[in-house]
C-alpha atoms as a PDB file:
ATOM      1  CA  UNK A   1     -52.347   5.482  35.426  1.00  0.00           C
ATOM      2  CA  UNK A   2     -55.381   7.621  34.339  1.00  0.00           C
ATOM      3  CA  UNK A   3     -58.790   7.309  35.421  1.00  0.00           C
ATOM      4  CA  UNK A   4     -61.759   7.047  33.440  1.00  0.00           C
ATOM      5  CA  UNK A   5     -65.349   6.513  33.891  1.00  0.00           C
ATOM      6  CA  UNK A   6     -67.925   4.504  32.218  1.00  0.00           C
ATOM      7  CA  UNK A   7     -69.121   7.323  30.211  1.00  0.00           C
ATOM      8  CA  UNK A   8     -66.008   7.926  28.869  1.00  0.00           C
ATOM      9  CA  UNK A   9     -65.152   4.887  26.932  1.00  0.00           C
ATOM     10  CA  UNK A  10     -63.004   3.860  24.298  1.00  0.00           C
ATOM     11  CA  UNK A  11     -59.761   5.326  22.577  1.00  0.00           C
ATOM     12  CA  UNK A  12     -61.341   8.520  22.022  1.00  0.00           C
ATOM     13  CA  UNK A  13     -62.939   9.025  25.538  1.00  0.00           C
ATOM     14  CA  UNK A  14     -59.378   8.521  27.318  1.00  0.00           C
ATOM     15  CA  UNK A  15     -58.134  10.814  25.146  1.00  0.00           C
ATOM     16  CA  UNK A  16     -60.209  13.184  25.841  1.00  0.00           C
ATOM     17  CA  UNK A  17     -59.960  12.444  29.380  1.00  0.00           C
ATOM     18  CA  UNK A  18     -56.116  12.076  29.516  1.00  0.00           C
ATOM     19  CA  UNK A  19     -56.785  15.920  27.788  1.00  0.00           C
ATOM     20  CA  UNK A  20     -58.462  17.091  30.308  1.00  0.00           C
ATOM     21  CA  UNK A  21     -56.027  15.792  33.142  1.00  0.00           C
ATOM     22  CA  UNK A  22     -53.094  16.916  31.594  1.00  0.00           C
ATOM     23  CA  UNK A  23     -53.970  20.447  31.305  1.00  0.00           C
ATOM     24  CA  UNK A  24     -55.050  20.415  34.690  1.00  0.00           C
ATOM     25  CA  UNK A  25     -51.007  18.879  35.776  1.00  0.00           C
ATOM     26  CA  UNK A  26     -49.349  21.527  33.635  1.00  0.00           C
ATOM     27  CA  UNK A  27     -51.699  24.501  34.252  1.00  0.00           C
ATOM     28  CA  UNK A  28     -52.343  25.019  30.452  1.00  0.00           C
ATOM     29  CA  UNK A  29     -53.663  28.494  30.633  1.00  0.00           C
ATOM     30  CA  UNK A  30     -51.191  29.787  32.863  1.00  0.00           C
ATOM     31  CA  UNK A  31     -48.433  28.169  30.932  1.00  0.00           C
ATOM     32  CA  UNK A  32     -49.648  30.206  27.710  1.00  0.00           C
ATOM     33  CA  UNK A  33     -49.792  33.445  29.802  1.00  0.00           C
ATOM     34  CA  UNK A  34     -45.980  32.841  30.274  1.00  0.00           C
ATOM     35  CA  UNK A  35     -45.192  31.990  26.875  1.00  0.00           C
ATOM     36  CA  UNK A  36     -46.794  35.165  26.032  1.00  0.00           C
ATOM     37  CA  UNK A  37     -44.453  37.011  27.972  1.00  0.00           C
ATOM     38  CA  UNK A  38     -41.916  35.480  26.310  1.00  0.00           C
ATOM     39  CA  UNK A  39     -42.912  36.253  22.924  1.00  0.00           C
ATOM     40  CA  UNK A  40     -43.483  39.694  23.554  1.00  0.00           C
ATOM     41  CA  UNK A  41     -40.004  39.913  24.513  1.00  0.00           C
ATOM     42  CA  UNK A  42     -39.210  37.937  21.602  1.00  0.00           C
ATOM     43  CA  UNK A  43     -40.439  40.456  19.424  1.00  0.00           C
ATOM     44  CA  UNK A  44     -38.801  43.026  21.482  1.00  0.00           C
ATOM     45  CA  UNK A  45     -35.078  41.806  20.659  1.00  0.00           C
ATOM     46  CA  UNK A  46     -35.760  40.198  17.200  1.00  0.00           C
ATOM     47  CA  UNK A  47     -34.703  42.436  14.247  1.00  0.00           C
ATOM     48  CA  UNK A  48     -36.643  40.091  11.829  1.00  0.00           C
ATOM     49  CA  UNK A  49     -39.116  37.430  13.732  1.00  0.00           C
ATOM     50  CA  UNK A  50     -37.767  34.010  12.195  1.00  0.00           C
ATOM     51  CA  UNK A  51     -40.530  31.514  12.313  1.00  0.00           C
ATOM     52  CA  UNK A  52     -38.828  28.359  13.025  1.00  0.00           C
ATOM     53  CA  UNK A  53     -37.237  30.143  16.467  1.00  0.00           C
ATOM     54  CA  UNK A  54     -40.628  31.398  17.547  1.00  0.00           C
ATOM     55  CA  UNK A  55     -41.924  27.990  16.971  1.00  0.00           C
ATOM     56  CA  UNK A  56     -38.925  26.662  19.155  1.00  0.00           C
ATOM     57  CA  UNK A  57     -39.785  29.489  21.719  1.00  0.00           C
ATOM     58  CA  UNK A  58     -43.797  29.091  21.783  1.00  0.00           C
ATOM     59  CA  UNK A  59     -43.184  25.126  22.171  1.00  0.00           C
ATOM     60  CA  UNK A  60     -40.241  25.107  24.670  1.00  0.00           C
ATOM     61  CA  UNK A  61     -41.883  27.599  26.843  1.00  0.00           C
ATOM     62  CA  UNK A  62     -44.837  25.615  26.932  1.00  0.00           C
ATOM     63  CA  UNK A  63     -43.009  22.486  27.711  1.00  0.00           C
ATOM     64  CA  UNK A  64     -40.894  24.140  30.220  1.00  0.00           C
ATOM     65  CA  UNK A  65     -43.681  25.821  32.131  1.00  0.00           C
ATOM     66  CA  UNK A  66     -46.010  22.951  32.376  1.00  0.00           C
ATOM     67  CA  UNK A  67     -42.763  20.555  33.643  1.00  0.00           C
ATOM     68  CA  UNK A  68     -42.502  23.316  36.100  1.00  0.00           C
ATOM     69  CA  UNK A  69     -46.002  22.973  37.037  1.00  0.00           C
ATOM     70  CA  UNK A  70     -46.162  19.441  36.994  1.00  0.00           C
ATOM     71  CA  UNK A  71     -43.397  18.909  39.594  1.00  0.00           C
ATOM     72  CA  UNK A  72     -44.746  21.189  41.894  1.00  0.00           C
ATOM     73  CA  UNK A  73     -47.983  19.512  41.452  1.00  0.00           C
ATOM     74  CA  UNK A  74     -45.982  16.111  42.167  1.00  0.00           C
ATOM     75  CA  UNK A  75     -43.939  17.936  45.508  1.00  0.00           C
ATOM     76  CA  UNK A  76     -47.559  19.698  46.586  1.00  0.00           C
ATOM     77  CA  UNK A  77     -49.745  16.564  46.129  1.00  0.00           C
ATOM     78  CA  UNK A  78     -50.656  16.402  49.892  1.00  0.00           C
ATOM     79  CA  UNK A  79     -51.178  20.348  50.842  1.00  0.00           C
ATOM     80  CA  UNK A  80     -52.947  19.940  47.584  1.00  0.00           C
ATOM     81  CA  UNK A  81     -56.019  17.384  48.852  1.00  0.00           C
ATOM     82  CA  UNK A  82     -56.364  19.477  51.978  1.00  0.00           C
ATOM     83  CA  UNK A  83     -57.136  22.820  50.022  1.00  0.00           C
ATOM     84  CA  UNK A  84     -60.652  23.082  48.501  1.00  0.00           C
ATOM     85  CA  UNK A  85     -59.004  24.870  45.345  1.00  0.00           C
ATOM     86  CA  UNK A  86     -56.959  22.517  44.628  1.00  0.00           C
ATOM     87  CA  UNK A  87     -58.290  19.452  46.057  1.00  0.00           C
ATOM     88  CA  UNK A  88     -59.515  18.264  42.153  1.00  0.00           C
ATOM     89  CA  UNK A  89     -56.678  18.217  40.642  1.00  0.00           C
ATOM     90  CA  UNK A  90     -55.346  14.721  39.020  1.00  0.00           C
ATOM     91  CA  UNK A  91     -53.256  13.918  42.052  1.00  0.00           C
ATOM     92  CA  UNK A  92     -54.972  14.557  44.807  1.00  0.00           C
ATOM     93  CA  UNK A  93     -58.091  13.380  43.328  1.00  0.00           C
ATOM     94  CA  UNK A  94     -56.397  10.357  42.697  1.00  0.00           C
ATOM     95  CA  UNK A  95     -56.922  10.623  38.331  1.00  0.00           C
ATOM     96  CA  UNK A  96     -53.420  10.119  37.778  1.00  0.00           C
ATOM     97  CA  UNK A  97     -50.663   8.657  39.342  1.00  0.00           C
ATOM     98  CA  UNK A  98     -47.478   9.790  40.574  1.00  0.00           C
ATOM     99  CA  UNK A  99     -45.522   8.299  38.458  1.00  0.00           C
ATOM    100  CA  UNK A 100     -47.248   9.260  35.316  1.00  0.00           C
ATOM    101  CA  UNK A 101     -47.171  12.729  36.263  1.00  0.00           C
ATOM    102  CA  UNK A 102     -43.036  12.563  37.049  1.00  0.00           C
ATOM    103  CA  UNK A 103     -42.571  10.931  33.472  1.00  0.00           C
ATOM    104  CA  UNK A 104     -44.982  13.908  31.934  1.00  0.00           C
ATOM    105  CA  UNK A 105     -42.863  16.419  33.656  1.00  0.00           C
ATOM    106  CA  UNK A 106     -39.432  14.650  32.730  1.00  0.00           C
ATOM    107  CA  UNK A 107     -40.412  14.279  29.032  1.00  0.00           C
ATOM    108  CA  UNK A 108     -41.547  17.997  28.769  1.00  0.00           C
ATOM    109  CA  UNK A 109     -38.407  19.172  30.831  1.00  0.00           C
ATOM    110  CA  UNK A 110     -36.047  17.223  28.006  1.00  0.00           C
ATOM    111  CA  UNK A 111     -37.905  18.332  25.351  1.00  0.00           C
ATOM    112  CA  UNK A 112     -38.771  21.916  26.178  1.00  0.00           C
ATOM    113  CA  UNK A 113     -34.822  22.336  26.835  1.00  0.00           C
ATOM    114  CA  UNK A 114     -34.019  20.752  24.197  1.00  0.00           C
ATOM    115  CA  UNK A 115     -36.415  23.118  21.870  1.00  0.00           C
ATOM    116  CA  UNK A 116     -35.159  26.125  23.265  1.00  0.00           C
ATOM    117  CA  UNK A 117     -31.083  24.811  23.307  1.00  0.00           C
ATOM    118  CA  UNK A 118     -31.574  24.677  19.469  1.00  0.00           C
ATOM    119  CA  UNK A 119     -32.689  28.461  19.764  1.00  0.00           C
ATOM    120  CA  UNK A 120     -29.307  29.185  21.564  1.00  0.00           C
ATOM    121  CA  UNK A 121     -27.621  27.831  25.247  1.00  0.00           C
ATOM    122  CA  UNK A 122     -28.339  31.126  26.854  1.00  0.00           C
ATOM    123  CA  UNK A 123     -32.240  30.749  26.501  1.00  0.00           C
ATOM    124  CA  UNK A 124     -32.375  27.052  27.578  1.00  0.00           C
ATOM    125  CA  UNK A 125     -29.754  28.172  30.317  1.00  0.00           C
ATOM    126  CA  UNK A 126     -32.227  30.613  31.729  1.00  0.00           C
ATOM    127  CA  UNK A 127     -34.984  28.463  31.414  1.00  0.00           C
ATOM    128  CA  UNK A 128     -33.230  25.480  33.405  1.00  0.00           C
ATOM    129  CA  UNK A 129     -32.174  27.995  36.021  1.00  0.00           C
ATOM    130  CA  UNK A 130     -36.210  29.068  36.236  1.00  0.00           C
ATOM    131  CA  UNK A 131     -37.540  25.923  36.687  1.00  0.00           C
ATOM    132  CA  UNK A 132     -34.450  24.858  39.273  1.00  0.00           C
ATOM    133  CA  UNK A 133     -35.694  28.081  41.126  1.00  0.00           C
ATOM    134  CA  UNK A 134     -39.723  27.274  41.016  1.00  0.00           C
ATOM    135  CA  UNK A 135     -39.560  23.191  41.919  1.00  0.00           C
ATOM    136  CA  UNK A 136     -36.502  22.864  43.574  1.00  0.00           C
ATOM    137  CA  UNK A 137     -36.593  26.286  46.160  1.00  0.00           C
ATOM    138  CA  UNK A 138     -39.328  28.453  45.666  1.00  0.00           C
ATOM    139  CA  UNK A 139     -42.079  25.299  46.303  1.00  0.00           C
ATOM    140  CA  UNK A 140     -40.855  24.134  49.427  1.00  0.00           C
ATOM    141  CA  UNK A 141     -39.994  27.806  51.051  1.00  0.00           C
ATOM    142  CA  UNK A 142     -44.143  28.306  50.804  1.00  0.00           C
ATOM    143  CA  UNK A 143     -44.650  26.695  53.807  1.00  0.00           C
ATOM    144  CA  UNK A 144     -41.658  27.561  55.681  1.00  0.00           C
ATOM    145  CA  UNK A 145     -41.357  31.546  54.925  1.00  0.00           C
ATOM    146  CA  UNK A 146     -43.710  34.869  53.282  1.00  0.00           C
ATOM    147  CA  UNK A 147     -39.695  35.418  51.890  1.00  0.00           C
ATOM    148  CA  UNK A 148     -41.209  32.682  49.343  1.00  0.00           C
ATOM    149  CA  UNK A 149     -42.361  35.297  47.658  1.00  0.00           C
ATOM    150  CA  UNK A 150     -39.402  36.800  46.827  1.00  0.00           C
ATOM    151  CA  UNK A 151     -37.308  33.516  45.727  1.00  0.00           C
ATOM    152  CA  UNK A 152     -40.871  32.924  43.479  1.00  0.00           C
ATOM    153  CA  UNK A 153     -40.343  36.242  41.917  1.00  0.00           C
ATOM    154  CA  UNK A 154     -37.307  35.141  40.272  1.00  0.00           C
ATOM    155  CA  UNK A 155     -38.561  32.306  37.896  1.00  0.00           C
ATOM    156  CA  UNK A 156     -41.337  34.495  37.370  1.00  0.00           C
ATOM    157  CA  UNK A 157     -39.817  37.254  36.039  1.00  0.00           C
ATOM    158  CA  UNK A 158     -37.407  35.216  33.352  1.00  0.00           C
ATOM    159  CA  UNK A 159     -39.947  34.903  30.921  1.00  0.00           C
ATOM    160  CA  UNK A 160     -40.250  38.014  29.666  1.00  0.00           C
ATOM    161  CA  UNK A 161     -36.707  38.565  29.216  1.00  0.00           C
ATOM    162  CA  UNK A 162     -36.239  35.399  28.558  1.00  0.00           C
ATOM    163  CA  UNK A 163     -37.888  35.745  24.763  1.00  0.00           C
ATOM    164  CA  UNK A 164     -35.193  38.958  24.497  1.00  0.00           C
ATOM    165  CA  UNK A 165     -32.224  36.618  25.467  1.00  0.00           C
ATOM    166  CA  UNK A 166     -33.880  33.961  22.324  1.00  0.00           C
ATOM    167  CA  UNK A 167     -33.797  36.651  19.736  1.00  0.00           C
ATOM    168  CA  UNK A 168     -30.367  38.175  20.953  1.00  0.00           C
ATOM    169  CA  UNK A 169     -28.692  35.587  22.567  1.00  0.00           C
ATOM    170  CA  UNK A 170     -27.404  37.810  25.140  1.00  0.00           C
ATOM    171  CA  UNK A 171     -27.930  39.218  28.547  1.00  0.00           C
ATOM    172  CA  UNK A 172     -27.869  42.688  28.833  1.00  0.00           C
ATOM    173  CA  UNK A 173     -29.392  46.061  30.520  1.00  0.00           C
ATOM    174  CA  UNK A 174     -32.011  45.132  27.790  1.00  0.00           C
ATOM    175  CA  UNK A 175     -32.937  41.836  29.507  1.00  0.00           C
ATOM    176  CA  UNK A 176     -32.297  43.153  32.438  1.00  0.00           C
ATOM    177  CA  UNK A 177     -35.124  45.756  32.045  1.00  0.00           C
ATOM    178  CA  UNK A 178     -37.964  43.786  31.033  1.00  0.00           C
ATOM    179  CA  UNK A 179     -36.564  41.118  34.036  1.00  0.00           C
ATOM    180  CA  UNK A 180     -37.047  43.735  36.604  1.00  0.00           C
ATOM    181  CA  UNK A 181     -40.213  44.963  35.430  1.00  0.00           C
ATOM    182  CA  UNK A 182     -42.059  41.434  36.030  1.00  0.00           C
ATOM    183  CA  UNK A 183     -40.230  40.838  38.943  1.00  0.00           C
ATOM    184  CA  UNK A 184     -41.416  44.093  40.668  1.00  0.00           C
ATOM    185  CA  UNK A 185     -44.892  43.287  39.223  1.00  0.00           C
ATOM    186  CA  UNK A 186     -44.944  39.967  41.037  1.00  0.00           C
ATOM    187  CA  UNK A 187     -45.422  41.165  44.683  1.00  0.00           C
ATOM    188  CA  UNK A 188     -48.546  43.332  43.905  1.00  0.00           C
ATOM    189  CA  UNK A 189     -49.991  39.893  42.455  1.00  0.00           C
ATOM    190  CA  UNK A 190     -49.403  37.758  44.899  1.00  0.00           C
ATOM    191  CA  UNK A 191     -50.076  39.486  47.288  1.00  0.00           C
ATOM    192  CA  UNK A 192     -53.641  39.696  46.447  1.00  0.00           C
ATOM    193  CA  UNK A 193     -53.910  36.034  45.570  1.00  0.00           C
ATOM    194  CA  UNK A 194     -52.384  35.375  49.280  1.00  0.00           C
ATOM    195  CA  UNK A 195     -55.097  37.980  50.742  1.00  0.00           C
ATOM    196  CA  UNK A 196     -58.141  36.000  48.964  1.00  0.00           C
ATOM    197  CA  UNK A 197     -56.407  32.684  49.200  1.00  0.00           C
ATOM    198  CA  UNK A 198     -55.389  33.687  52.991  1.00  0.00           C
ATOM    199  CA  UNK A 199     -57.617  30.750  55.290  1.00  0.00           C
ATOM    200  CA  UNK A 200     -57.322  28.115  52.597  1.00  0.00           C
ATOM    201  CA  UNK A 201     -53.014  28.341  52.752  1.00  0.00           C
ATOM    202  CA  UNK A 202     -53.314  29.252  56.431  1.00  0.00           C
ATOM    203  CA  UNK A 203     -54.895  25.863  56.493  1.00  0.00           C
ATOM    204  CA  UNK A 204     -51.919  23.917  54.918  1.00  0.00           C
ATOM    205  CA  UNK A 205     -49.686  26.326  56.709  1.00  0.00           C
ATOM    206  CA  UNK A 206     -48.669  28.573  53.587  1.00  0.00           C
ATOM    207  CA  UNK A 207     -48.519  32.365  54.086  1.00  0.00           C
ATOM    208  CA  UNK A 208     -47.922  34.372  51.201  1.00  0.00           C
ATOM    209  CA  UNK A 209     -48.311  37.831  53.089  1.00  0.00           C
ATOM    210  CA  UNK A 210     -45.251  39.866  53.771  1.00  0.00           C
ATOM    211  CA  UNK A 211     -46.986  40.488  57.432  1.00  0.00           C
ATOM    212  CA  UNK A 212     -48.111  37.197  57.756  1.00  0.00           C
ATOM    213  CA  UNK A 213     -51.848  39.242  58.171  1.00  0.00           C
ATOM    214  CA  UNK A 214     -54.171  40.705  55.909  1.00  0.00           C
ATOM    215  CA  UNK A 215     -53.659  43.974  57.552  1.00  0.00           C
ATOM    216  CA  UNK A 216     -52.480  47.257  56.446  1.00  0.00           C
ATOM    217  CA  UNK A 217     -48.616  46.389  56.383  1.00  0.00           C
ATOM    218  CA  UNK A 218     -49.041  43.868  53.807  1.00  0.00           C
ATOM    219  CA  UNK A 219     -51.504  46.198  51.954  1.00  0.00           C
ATOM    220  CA  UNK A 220     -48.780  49.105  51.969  1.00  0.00           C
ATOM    221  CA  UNK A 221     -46.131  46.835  50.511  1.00  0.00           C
ATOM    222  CA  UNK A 222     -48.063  45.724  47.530  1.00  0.00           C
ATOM    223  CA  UNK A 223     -49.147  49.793  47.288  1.00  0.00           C
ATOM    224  CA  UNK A 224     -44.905  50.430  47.492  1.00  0.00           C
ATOM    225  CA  UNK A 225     -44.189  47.475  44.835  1.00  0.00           C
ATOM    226  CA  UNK A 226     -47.066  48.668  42.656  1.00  0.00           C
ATOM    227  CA  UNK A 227     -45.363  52.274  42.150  1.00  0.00           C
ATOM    228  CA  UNK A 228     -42.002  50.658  41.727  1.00  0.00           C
ATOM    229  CA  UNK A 229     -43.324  48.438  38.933  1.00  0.00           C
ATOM    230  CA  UNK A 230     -44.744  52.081  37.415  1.00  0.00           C
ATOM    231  CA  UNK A 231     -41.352  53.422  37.625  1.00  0.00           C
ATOM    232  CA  UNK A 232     -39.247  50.475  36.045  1.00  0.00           C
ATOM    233  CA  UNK A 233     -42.216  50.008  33.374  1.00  0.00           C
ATOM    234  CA  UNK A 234     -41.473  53.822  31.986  1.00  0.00           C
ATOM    235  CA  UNK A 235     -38.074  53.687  32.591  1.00  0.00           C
ATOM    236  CA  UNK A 236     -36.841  52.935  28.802  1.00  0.00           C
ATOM    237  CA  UNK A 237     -38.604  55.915  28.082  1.00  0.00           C
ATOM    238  CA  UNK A 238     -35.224  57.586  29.122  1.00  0.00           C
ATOM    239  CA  UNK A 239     -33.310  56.170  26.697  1.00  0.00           C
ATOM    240  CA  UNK A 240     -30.864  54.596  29.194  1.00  0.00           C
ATOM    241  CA  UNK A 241     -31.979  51.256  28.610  1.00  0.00           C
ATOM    242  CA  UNK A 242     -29.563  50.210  25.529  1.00  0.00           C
ATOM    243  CA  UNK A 243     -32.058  49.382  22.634  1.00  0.00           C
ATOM    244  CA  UNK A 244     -34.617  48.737  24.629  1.00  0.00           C
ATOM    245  CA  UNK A 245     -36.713  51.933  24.190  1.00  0.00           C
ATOM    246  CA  UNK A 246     -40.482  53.125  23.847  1.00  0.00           C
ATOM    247  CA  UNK A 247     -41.704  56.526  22.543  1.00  0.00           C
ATOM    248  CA  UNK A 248     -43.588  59.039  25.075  1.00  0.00           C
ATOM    249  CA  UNK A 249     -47.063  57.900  23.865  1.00  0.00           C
ATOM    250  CA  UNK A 250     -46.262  54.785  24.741  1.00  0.00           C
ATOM    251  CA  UNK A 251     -44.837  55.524  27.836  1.00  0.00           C
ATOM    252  CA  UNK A 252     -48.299  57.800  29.132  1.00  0.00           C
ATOM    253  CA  UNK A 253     -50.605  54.948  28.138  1.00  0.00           C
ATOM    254  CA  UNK A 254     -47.777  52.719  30.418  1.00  0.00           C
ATOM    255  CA  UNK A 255     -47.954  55.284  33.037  1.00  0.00           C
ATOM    256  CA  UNK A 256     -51.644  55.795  32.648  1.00  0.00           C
ATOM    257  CA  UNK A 257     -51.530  51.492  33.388  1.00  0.00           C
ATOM    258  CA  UNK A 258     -49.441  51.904  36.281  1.00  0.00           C
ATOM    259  CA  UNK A 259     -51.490  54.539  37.997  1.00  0.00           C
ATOM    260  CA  UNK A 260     -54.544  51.927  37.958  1.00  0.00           C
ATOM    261  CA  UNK A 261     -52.304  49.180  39.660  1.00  0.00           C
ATOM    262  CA  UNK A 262     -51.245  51.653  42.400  1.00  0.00           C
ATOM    263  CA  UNK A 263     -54.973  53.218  42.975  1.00  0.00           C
ATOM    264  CA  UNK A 264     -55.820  49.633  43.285  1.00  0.00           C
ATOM    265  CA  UNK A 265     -53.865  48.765  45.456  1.00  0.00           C
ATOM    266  CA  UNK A 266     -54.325  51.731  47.860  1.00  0.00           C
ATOM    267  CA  UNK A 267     -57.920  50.923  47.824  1.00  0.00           C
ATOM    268  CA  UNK A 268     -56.815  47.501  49.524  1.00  0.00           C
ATOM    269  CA  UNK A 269     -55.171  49.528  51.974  1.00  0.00           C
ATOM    270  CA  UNK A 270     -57.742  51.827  52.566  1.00  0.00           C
ATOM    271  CA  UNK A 271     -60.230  48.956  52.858  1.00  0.00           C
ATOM    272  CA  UNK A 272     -58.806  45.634  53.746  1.00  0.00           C
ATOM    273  CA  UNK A 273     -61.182  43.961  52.056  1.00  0.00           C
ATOM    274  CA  UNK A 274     -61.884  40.750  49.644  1.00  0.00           C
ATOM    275  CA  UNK A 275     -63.623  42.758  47.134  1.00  0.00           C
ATOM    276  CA  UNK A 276     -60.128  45.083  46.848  1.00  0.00           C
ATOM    277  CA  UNK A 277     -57.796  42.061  46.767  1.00  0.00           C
ATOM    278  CA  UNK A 278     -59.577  40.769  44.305  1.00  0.00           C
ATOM    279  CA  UNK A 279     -59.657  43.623  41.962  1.00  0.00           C
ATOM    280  CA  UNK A 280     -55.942  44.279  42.246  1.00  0.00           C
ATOM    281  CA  UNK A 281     -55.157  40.987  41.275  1.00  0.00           C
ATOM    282  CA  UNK A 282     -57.161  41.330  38.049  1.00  0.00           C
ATOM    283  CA  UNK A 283     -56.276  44.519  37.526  1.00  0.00           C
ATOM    284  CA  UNK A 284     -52.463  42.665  37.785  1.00  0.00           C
ATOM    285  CA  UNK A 285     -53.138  40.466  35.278  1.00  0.00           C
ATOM    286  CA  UNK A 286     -54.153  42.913  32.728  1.00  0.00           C
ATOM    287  CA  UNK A 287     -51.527  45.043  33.645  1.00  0.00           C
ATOM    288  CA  UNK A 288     -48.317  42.994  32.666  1.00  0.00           C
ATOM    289  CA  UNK A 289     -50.308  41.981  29.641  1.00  0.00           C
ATOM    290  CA  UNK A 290     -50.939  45.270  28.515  1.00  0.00           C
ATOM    291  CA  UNK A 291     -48.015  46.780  29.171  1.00  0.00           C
ATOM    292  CA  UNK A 292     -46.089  44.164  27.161  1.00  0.00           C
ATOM    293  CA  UNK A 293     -48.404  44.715  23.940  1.00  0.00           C
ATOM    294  CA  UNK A 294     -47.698  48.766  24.696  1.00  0.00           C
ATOM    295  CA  UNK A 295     -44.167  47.505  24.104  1.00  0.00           C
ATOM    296  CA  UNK A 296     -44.347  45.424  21.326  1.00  0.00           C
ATOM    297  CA  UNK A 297     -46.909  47.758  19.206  1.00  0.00           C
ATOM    298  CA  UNK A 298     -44.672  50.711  19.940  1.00  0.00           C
ATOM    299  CA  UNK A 299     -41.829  48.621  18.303  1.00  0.00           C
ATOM    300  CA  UNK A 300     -43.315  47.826  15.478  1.00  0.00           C
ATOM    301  CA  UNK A 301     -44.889  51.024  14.498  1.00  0.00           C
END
C-alpha cells in the first residue's frame, strides 16, 4: 500500500510518510493555487463572504483538484517512470499502489462534490464537468495532439469563475469574464512549460507546442495569446461586463501586468531560448495571481 523505510518507523513515521506521498498524488501546491482562484472569484460575486460556504469552497476545491490530479497520476503512471521529472512520484516509484491511489481519488471526488453540492448544484456541476474534462479527455489527447492544449484550457479556466458561480449560483457574462480570462492565460503558460519541458515529453511522445517545435511559430502564438489575455483582463473596465467591474486604477496596474506577459513573451520569440521560456512561465504565474488580487482589492475598497 505505502512504502516506508526503516528510518521511518512507527505510527507517526507512516504518517508522516503517507504525508509526504499524498501531497505528491494530489499535487498539493498546485491544488491550493487553484483554490485560490476560486476564492478570488468567490469574493468577486459574494455580497457578504459567509464563512461556512468559503469553508465548503476552500475544502471542495481542494478535494476536487487533487482527485483530478490523482487520476491523471493513476492514467499517466507509465509516461510517468520514463520522464526524469516525474519519475519520483508515488507510482512510478513504486511508494504507493494503484489501488490506493484510485480509492484516494474516489474518496476526494465524493467528498469534494459533495462539499461544494451543499454550496449549490451549479458549483459542484462545474466542478464535475472540470474534472470529466482534465482525466477523462484532456490526459489522454497529450500524447495524441498539441490541440491538448486547448481541451486542457477548459478545466483550467473553471476555477476562477467557478468561486463566482458559488457565491451567485449562476452563470452569467460575469462568470463568463473571469472564465475567459484564465482560459486565454493558459496558452502563454503552457507553452513555456512545453518549451522547457520539450525533450523530456518528446521522450514519452507528448508535445505541448502548437508547432510541434520550439521555433518562432509557437513563440508568436503564446506572444498573440499573451495580448489577448491583456485585452479580456481590462475588459470590465468598460462596464459591459454586468457587475463584474474594476475602476481605471485598477485596470492600469492590470494593463501595466499584461504588458510584462506580452514583452515576455516576445523576448521568447526574439530569442528562442530556455532562459526566455522560463521567465514567461514565471512571469505567468504571477500574472493570474496578481491580477486576481487587483480584482478582489479593487472590490473591496
Amino acid at each position: 500500500m505505502i512504502k516506508t523505510s526503516t528510518s521511518h518507523s512507527g505510527f507517526l513515521g507512516f504518517s508522516l510518510v503517507f504525508a509526504q506521498h499524498f501531497a505528491q498524488l494530489t499535487k498539493a501546491r498546485l491544488s491550493f493555487s487553484v483554490v485560490f482562484s476560486s476564492i478570488a472569484g468567490y469574493i468577486l460575486g459574494c455580497e457578504v463572504i459567509d464563512p461556512n460556504e468559503l469553508s465548503l469552497l476552500l475544502f471542495g476545491g481542494l478535494a476536487i483538484a487533487g482527485a483530478s490530479n490523482a487520476f491523471n497520476q493513476i492514467i499517466e503512471r507509465d509516461i510517468d517512470a520514463q520522464m526524469q521529472r516525474t519519475k519520483n512520484r508515488p507510482l512510478p516509484s513504486g511508494n504507493m499502489t494503484q489501488t490506493t491511489a484510485f480509492w484516494i481519488a474516489v474518496v476526494l471526488s465524493i467528498s469534494g462534490l459533495s462539499a461544494l453540492y451543499a454550496i449549490n448544484p451549479k458549483t459542484a456541476m462545474f466542478a464535475a464537468i472540470s474534472m470529466f474534462l482534465y482525466t477523462s479527455v484532456y490526459t489522454p489527447l497529450k500524447t495524441k495532439t498539441p490541440l491538448a492544449v486547448f481541451v486542457g484550457a477548459f478545466p483550467g479556466a473553471i476555477p476562477f469563475m467557478l468561486g463566482w458561480v458559488a457565491a451567485t449560483g449562476s452563470f452569467g457574462l460575469e462568470a463568463g469574464t473571469l472564465f475567459m480570462i484564465q482560459f486565454f492565460w493558459q496558452f502563454p503558460h503552457f507553452w513555456a512549460i512545453g518549451w522547457l519541458m520539450f525533450e523530456d515529453y518528446n521522450r514519452v511522445g507528448i508535445n505541448m507546442l502548437p508547432s510541434g517545435k520550439r521555433d518562432r511559430k509557437t513563440a508568436l502564438q503564446a506572444v498573440l495569446y499573451s495580448v489577448w489575455t491583456l485585452v479580456i483582463s481590462v475588459f470590465p473596465v468598460l462596464g459591459i461586463t454586468g457587475s463584474l467591474q474594476i475602476s481605471l486604477v485598477a485596470a492600469i496596474l492590470v494593463a501595466l501586468s499584461g504588458l510584462g506577459l506580452i514583452i515576455s513573451a516576445m523576448r521568447l520569440y526574439q530569442k528562442l531560448d530556455h532562459q526566455s521560456a522560463r521567465q514567461l512561465m514565471i512571469v505567468s504565474v504571477i500574472y493570474i495571481s496578481w491580477i486576481q488580487i487587483i480584482y478582489v482589492i479593487d472590490k473591496l475598497i
